[in-house]
Each structure stands twice: as C-alpha cells, then as structure tokens.
Protein backbone atom coordinates (compact mmCIF):
# COMPACT_ATOMS: atom_id res chain seq x y z
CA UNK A 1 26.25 -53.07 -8.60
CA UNK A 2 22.69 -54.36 -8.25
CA UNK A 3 23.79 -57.59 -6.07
CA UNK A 4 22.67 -60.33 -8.78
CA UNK A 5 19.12 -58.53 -9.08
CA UNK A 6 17.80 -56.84 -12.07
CA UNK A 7 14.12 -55.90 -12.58
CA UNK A 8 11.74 -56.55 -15.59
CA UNK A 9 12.31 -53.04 -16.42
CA UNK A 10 16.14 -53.17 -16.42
CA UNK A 11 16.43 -56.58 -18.34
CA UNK A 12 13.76 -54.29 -21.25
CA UNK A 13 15.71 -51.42 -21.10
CA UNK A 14 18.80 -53.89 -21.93
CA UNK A 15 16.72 -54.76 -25.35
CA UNK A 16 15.69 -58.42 -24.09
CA UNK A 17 11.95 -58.96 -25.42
CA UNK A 18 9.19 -60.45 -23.22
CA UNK A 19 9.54 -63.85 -25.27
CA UNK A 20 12.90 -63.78 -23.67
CA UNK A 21 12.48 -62.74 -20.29
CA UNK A 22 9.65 -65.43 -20.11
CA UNK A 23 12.18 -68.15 -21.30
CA UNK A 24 15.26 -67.17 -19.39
CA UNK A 25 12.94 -67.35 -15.81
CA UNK A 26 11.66 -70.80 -16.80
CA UNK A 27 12.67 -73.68 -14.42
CA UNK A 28 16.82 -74.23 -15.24
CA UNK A 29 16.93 -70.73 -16.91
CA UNK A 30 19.08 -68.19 -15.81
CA UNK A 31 16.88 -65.38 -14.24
CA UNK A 32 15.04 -66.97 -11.09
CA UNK A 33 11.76 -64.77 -9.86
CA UNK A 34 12.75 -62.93 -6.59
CA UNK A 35 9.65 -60.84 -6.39
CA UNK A 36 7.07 -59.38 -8.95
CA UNK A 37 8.99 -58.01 -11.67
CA UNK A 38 12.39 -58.97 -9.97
CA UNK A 39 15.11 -61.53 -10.94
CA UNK A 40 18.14 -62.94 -9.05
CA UNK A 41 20.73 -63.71 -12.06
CA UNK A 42 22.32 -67.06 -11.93
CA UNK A 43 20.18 -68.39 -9.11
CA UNK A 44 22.33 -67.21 -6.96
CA UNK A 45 22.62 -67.59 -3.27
CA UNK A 46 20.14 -64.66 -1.11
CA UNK A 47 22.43 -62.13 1.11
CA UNK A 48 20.99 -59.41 3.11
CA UNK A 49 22.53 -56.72 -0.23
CA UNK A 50 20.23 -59.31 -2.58
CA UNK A 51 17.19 -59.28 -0.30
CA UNK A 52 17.18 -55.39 0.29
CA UNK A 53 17.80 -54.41 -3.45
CA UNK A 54 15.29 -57.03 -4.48
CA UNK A 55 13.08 -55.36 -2.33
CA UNK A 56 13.43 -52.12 -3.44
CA UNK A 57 13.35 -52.53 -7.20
CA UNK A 58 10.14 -54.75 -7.04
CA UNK A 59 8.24 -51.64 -5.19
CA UNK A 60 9.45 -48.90 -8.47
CA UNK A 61 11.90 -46.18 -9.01
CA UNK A 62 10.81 -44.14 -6.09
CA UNK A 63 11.22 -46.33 -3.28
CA UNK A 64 13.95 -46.89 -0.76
CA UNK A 65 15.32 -49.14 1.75
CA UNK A 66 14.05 -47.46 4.98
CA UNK A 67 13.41 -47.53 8.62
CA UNK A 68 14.81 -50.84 10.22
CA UNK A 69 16.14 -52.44 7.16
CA UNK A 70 18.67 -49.05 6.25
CA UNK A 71 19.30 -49.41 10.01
CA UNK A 72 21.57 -52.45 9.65
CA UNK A 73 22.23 -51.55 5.85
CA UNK A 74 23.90 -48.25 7.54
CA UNK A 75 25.21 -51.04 10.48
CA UNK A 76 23.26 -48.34 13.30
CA UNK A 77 21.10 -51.04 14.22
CA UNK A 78 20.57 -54.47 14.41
CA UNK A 79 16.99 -55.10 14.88
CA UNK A 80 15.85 -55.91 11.68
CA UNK A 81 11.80 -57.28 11.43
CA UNK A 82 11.05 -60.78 9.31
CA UNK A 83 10.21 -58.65 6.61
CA UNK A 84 12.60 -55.76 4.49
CA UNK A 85 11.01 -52.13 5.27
CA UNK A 86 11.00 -50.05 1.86
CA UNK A 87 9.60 -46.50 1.72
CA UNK A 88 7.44 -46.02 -1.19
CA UNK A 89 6.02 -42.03 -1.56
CA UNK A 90 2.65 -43.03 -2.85
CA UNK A 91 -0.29 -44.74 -2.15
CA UNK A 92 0.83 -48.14 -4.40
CA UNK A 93 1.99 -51.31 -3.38
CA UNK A 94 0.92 -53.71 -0.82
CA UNK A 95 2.65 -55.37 1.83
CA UNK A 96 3.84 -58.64 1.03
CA UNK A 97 5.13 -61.81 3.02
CA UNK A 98 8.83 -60.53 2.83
CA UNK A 99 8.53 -56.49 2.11
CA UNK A 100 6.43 -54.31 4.62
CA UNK A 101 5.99 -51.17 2.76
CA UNK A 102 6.07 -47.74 4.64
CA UNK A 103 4.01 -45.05 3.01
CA UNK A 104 5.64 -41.64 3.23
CA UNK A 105 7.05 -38.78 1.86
CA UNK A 106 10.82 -39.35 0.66
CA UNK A 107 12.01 -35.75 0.08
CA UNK A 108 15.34 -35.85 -2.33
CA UNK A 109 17.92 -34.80 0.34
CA UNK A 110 16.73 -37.74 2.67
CA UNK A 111 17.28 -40.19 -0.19
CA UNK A 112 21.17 -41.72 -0.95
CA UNK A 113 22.10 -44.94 -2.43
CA UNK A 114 24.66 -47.41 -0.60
CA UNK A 115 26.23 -50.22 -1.61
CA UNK A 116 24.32 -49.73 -4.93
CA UNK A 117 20.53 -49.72 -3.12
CA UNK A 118 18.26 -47.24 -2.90
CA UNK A 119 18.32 -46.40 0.55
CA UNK A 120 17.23 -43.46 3.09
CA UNK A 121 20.00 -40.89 4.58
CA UNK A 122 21.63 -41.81 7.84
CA UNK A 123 19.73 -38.84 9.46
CA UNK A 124 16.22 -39.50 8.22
CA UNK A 125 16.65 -43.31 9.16
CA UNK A 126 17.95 -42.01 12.50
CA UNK A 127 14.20 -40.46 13.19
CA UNK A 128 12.45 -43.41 11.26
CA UNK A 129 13.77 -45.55 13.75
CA UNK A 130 12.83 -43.26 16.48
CA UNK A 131 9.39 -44.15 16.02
CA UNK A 132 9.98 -47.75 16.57
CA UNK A 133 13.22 -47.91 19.43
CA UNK A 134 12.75 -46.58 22.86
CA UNK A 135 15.00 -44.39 24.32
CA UNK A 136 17.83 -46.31 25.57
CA UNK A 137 17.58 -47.86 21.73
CA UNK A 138 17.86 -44.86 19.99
CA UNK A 139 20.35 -43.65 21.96
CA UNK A 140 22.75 -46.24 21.08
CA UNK A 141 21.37 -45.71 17.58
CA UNK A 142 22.60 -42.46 17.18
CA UNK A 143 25.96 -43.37 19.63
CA UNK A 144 26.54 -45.92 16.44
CA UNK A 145 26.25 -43.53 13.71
CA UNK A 146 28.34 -40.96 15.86
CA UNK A 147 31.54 -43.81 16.18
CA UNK A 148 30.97 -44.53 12.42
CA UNK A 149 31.16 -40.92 11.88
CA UNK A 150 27.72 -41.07 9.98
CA UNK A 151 25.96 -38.57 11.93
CA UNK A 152 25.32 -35.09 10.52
CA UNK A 153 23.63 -33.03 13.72
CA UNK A 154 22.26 -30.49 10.92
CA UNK A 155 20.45 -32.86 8.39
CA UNK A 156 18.96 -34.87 11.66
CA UNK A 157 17.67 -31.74 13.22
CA UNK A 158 16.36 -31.21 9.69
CA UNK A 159 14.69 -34.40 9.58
CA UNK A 160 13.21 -34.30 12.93
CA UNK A 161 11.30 -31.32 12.19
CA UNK A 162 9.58 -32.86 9.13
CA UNK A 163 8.74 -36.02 11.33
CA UNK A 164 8.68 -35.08 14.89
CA UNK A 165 9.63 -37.66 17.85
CA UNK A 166 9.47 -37.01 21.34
CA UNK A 167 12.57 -39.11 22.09
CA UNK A 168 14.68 -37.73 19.58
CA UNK A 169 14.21 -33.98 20.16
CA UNK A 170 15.43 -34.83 23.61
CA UNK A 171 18.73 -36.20 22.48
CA UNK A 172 19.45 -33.62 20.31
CA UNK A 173 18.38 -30.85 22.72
CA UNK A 174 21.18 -32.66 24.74
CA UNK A 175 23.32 -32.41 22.37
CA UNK A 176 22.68 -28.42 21.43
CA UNK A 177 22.19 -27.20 24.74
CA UNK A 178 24.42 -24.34 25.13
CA UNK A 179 27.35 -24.16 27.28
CA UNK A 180 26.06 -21.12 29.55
CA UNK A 181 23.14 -23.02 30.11
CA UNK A 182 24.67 -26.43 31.15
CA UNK A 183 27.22 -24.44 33.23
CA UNK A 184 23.41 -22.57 35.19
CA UNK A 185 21.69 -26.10 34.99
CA UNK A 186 25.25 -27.35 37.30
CA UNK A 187 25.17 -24.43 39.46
CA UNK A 188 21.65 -24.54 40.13
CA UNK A 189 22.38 -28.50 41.17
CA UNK A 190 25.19 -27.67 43.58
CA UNK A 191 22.93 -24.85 45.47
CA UNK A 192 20.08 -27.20 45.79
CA UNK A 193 21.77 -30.19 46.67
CA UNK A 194 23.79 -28.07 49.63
CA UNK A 195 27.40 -29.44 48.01
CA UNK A 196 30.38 -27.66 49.05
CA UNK A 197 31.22 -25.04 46.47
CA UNK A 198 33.74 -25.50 44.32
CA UNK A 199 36.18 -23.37 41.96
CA UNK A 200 35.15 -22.52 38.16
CA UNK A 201 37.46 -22.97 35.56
CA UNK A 202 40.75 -23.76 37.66
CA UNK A 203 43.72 -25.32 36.40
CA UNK A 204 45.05 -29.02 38.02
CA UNK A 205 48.68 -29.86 36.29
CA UNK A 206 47.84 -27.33 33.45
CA UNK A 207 44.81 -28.16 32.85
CA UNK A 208 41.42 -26.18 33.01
CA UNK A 209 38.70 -28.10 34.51
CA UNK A 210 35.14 -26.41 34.37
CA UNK A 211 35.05 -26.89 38.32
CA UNK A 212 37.32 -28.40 40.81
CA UNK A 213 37.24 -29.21 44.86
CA UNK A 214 40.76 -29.21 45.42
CA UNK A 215 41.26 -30.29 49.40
CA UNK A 216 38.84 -33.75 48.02
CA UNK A 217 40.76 -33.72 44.69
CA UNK A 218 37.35 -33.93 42.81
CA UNK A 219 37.15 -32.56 39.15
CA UNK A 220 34.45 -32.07 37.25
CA UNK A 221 33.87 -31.48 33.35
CA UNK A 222 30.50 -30.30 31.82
CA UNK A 223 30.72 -32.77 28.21
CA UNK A 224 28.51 -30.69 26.04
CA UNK A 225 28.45 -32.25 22.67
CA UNK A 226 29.87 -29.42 20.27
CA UNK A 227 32.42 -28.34 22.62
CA UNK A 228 33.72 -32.49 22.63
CA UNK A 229 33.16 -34.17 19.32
CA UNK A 230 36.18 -33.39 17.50
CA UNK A 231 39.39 -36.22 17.52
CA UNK A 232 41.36 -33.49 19.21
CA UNK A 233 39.19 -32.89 21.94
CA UNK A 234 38.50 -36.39 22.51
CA UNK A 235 42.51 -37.09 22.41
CA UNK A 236 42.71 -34.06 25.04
CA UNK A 237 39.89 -35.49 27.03
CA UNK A 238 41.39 -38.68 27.92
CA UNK A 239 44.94 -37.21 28.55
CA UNK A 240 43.08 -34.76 30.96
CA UNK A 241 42.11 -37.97 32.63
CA UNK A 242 44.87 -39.92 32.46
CA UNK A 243 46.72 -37.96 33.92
CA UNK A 244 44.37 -36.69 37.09
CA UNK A 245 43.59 -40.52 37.75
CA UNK A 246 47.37 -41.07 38.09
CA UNK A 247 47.81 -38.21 40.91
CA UNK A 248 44.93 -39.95 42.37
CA UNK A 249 42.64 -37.49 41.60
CA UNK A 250 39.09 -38.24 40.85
CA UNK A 251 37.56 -36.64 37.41
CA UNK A 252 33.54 -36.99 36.86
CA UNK A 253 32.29 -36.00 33.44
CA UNK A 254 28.30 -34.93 33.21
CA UNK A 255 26.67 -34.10 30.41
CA UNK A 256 23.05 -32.21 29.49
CA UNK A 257 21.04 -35.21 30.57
CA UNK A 258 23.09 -35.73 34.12
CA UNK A 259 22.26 -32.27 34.75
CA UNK A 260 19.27 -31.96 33.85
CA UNK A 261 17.49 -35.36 33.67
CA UNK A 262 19.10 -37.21 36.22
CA UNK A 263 19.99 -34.50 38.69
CA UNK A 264 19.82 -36.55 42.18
CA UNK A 265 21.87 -39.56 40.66
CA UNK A 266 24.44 -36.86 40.04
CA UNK A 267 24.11 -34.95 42.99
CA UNK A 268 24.51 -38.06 45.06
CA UNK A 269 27.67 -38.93 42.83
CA UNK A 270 28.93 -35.88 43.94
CA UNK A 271 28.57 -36.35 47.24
CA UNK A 272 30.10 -39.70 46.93
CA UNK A 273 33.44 -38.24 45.44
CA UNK A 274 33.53 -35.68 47.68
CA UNK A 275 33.41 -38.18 50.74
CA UNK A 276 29.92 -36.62 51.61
C-alpha cells in the first residue's frame, strides 16, 4: 500500500527499463512526476497518505515521515507546516518547495511504518514535536496519544534522553513522580498554606479517599499517573465521584503539577471548598 506512489527505484526493481519509465511519465502517460524520482500512478488525485509517502520515497530508503507531518499522520497533532517534514539520517538532500528535510539520527526502534509510510514512532515524534509546541501544545500532544492509547511512557522516556527537551522532561517527571512524594509535596502545601488538617486515607460510602475534611464534606485525591491510567481505575474514578457529588459532597482531584507547579492556585481552591 504505497497510496498511488511508486519511486524510480520500485518501477526498476519491477523490470520496467528507463525507455519505459521515460514514456509512461510523458504528458497523457500513466506515471505523472510527483517529486524527483517519484510517480503518482494514474494521475491520481493528491491526499495527505499520497503527499507524505511521496515525500518520503523521493528523499531514499532511510528516511521517514517525522516531526509535524507523523504528528497528524499519528492524528496527535494538527499543526502541520506548508511543507511535509521527512527525517533523513545523513547529510543528503535539500529542502525543497514541498519537503523540509530534518537531518538526524533515526535509530531502528524509533522508526515504524503506518498506513504503509515510513514514518517515526509515536514516542520519538512525541519529543520531535517538543522542540517545536510549547507547553500547553505538547501537553495536549501527549493527552492525544494517551486517549488513542498510542503512548508508551517507557519508549518516550527512552527517546527523551537521546534528544533532551526541557518541556517534556517536565511532563513526564509528572507523570513518574512517586506516590510518597506527591503525598509530602500535599502535606507540605496544607502546612504552609495554614489549611485545616484533614484525615489520610479515610473511607466516605466505602470508599478510600487519599484525604478528606469531613464536617466541610471536601475530598481530595492525589491523580498520579501510574496509580490512574488503567480502564479500571478510570471506571472506579468516576464512580468515586459520582457518587460523592450526589451526597453533595465536593471531590477535588490534583495531580504532580497542582502540587507542585501551581501550588497557590490549589491552595486557594482549597480554601474555596472548604468555605475558607
């Protein structure tokens, strides 16, 4: 499935001569010139599929779709430039009015194909496009490939440590912080913010709640990210809710950055619940 493109290679390796490659991309011949060394067959209409594989193949074996163009081929992101990115690993190529090339290293595990292109792994797009998004961007980047169920924590820690980004080592320190060290970070809040204290771990309707404040009927859950990315503890999650909302109750959920980064937005959230 090459999306009505074929290369000059691909059409040899198919045993047509150069004689008949010439003739077959003359004007009303069947292969129409797409890019050097690249033919749409049939003269067919241009999709996105057509435009990236087209892309690809005219920049040689090695390259892949990458950074904002495997964004929307992946459907993490939408902001796709004038021009299709490809990676190419070497020092060949030039950009071109439709194909901005990227050089850079393209080790094997962060290469895949999809849909039948060439194309960089979810994670290593994920910190390609951390060079270009800002945070609130890249956050709904990686929110995307998390609903999709595209996001591997492992292989993007992986990749972020063979291409470093500032704003992506923060989200995923949010999202490995460890529990005993949210649970200090929300302590340490509480004492300097001079809120009431409140019970650990106490049940409401048979529930556990990491902290409660049961005269204001104020409950509060830490969301680390291991301890809530599975479908069960998302289903258990919104029952907890459900149910505390409907005995009037009110449930806040913070997670690493609340804590951490935002700490007087949450502290005065607090207070707000609490009738402060």
């Amino acid at each position: 499935m090459q999306h009505g493109r074929i290369s000059y290679d691909q059409l040899r390796g198919c045993g047509l001569g150069r004689g008949a490659i010439d003739h077959a991309s003359r004007p009303g011949g069947r292969l129409l010139r797409v890019h050097v060394g690249v033919y749409a067959l049939g003269h067919q209409a241009p999709s996105d599929h057509g435009r990236w594989i087209g892309a690809v193949l005219s920049c040689g074996a090695d390259a892949a779709l990458g950074v904002r163009s495997a964004g929307r081929l992946w459907r993490i992101d939408r902001g796709e430039g004038p021009r299709v990115d490809v990676i190419v690993p070497t020092r060949n190529g030039r950009d071109r009015d439709d194909v901005e090339i990227h050089r850079a290293a393209l080790p094997p595990e962060e290469v895949t194909v999809r849909d039948g292109i060439r194309v960089t792994t979810v994670a290593r797009t994920i910190v390609d496009l951390s060079h270009e998004r800002d945070e609130a961007e890249l956050r709904g980047v990686v929110r995307e490939a998390q609903f999709l169920r595209l996001f591997n924590l492992a292989a993007t820690r992986a990749a972020a440590a063979r291409w470093p980004s500032r704003g992506l080592n923060d989200i995923i320190e949010d999202m490995v912080g460890s529990s005993s060290r949210l649970d200090d970070g929300f302590k340490r809040l509480i004492r300097r913010h001079c809120l009431p204290k409140p019970k650990a771990q106490a049940k409401v309707f048979g529930h556990r709640f990491d902290y409660v404040w049961e005269k204001q009927r104020v409950a509060v859950e830490l969301d680390g990210f291991k301890a809530h990315v599975s479908l069960d503890a998302f289903q258990r999650d919104r029952s907890q809710g459900n149910e505390l909302q409907l005995a009037r109750w009110i449930l806040l959920r913070f997670t690493w950055d609340d804590v951490f980064r935002r700490e007087a937005r949450t502290a005065g959230r607090l207070w707000q619940a609490l009738g402060g």
